[in-house]
C-alpha atoms as a PDB file:
ATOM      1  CA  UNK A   1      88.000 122.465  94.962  1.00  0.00           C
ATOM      2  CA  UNK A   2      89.330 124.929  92.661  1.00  0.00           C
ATOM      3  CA  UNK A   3      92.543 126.260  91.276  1.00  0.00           C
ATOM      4  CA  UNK A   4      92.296 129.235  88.846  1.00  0.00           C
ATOM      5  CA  UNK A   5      95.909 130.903  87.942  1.00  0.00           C
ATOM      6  CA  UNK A   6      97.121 132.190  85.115  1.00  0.00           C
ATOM      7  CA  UNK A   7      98.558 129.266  83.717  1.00  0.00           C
ATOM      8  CA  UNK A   8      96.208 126.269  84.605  1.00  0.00           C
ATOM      9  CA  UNK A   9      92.693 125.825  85.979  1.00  0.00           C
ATOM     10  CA  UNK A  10      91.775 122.428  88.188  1.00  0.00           C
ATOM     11  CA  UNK A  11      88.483 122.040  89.021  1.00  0.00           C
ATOM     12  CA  UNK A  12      87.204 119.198  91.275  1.00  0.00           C
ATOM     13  CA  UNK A  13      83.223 118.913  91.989  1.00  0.00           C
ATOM     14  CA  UNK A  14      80.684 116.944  93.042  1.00  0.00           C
ATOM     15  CA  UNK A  15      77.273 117.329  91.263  1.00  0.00           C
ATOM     16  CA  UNK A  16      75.304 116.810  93.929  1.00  0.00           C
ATOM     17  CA  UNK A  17      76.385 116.954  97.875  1.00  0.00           C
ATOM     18  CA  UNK A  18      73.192 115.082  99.074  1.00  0.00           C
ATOM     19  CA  UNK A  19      71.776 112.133  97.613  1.00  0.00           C
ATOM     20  CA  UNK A  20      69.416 108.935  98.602  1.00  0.00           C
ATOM     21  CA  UNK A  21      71.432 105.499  99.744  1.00  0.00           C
ATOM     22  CA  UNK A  22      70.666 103.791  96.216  1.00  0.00           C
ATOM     23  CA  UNK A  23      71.796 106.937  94.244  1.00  0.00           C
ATOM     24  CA  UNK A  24      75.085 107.364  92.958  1.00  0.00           C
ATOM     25  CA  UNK A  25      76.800 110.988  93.232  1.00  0.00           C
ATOM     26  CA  UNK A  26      79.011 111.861  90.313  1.00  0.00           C
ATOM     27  CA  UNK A  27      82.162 113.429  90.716  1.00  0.00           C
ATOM     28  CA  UNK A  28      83.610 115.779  88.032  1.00  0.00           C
ATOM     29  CA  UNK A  29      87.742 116.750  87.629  1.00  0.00           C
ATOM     30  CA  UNK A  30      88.801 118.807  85.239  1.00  0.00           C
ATOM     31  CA  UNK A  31      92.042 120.783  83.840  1.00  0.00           C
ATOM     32  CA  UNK A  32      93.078 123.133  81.658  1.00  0.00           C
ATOM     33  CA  UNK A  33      96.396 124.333  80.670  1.00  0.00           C
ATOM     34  CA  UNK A  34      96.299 127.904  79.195  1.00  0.00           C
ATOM     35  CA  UNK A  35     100.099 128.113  78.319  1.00  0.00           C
ATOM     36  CA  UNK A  36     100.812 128.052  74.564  1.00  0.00           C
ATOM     37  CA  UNK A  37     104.299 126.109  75.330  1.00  0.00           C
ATOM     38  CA  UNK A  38     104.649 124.119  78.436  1.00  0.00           C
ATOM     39  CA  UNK A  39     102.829 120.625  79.034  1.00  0.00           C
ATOM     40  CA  UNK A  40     101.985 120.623  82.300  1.00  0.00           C
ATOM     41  CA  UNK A  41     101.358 117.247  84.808  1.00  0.00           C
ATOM     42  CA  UNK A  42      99.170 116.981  86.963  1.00  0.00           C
ATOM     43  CA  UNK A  43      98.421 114.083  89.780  1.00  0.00           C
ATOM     44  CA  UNK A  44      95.296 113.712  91.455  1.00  0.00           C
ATOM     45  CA  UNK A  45      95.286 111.622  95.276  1.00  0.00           C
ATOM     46  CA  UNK A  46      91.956 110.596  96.321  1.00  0.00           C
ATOM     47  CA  UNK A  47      91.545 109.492  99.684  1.00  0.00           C
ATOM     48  CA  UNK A  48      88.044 107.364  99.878  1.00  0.00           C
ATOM     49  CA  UNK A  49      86.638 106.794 103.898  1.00  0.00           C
ATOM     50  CA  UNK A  50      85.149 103.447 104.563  1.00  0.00           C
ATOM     51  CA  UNK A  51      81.888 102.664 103.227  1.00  0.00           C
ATOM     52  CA  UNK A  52      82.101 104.527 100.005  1.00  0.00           C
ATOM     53  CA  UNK A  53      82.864 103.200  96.288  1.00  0.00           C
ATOM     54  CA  UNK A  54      84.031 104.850  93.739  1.00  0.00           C
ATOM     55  CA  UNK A  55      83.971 103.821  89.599  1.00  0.00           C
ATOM     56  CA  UNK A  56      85.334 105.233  86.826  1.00  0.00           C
ATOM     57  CA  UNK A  57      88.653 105.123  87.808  1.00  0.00           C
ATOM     58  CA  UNK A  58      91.306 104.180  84.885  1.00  0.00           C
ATOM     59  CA  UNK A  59      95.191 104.030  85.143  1.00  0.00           C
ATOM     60  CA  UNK A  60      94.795 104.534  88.672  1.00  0.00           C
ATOM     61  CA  UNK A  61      97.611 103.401  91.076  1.00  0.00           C
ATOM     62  CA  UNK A  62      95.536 102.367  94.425  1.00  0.00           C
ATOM     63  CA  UNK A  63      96.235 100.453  98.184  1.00  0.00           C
ATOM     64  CA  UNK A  64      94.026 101.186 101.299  1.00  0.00           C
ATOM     65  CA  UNK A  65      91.280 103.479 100.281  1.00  0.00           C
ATOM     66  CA  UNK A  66      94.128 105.776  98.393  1.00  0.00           C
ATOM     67  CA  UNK A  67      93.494 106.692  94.489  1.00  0.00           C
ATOM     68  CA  UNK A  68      96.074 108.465  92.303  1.00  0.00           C
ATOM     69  CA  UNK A  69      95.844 109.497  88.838  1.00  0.00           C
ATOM     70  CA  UNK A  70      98.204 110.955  86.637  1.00  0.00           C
ATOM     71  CA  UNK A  71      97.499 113.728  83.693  1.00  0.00           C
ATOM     72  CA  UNK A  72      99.574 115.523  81.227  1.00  0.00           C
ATOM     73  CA  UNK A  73      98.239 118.800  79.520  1.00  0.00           C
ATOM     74  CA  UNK A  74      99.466 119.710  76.623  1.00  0.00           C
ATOM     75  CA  UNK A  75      99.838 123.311  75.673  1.00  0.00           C
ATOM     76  CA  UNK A  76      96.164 125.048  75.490  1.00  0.00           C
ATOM     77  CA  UNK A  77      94.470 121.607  76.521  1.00  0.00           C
ATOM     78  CA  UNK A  78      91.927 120.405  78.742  1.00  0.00           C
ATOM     79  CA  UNK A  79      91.490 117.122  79.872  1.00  0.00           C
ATOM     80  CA  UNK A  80      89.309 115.628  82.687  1.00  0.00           C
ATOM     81  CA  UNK A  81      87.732 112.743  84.265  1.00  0.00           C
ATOM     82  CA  UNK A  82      84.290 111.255  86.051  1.00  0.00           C
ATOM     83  CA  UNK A  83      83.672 109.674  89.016  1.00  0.00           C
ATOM     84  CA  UNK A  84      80.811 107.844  90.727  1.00  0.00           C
ATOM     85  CA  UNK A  85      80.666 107.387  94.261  1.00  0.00           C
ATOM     86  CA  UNK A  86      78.216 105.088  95.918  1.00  0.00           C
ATOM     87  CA  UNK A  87      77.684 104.382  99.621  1.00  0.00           C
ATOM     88  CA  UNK A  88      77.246 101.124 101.470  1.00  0.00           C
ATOM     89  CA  UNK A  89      75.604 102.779 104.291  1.00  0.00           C
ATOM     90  CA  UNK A  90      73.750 105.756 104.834  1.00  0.00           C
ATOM     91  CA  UNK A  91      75.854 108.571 106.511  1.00  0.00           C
ATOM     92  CA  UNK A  92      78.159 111.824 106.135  1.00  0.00           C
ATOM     93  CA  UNK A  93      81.827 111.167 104.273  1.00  0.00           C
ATOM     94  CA  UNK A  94      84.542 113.093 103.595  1.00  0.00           C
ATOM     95  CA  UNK A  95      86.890 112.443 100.400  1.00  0.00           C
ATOM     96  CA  UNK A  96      89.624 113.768 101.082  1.00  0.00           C
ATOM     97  CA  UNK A  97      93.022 114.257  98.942  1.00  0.00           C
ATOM     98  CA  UNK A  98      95.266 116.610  96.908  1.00  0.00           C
ATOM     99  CA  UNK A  99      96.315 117.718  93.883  1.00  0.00           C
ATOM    100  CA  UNK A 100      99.782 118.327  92.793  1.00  0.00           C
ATOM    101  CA  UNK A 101     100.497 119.960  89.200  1.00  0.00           C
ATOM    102  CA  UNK A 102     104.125 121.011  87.779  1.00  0.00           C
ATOM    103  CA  UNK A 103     105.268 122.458  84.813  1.00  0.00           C
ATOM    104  CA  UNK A 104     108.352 120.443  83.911  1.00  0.00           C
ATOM    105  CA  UNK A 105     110.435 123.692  82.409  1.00  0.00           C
ATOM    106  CA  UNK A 106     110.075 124.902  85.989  1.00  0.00           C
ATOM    107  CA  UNK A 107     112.636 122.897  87.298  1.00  0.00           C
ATOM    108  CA  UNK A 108     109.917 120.428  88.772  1.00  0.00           C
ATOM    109  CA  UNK A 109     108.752 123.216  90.865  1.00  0.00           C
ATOM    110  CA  UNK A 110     105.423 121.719  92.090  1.00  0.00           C
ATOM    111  CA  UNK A 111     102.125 123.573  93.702  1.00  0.00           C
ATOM    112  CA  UNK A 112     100.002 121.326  95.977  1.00  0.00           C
ATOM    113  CA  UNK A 113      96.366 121.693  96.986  1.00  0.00           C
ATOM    114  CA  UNK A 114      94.621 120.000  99.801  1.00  0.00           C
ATOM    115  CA  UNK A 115      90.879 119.374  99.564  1.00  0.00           C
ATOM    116  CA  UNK A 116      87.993 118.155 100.855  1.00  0.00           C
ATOM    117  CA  UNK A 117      84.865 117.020  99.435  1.00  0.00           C
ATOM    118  CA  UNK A 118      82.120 116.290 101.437  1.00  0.00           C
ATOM    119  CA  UNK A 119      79.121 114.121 100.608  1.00  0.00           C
ATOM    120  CA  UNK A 120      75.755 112.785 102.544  1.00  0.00           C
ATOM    121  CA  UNK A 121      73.834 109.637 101.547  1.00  0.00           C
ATOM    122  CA  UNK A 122      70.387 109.482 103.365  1.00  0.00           C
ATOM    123  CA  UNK A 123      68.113 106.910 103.693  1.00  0.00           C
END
């Protein structure tokens, strides 16, 4: 998943789609706010399917499977955050979610993304 504007750049990746049951797969997200006067916000919802784990989490809100985490980017930051996913079972999953990022000064004018990120553990 990727936003690129003019103002802000989110970036949400797996490093690898594939990997074997007693693997992990790392997760990357990323931001960066290119404007040299607004802090911007920005909230990341992770849905996680049965069967999957996922560390690395900190001052995360969570219930059922449903992971948010909250950012604020100052002027000409970046900021991000790691992930590791590990399955129970072997199988396809899909981790599904959004992002939502405002700039404050724009009257809480918020831009929503949709994603979804799939991964495979084999056995």
């Amino acid at each position: 998943m990727a936003v690129d504007t003019d103002r802000i750049s989110i970036t949400l990746r797996a490093f690898e789609e594939t990997q074997h049951i007693d693997e992990e797969i790392n997760v990357e997200f990323g931001v960066t706010n290119f404007t040299g006067n607004e802090a911007a916000e920005v909230q990341l919802i992770m849905r996680i399917p049965n069967g999957l784990s996922i560390r690395g989490l900190s001052d995360v809100q969570s219930g059922q499977g449903e992971y948010s985490s909250h950012f604020k980017i100052d002027p000409g930051e970046s900021t991000g955050a790691s992930y590791t996913l590990e399955a129970y079972s072997p199988g396809h999953y899909e981790i599904d979610g959004r992002v939502v990022y405002l700039f404050p000064q724009d009257d809480g004018d918020n831009r929503i993304h949709d994603f979804v990120l799939p991964v495979r553990f084999t056995e």
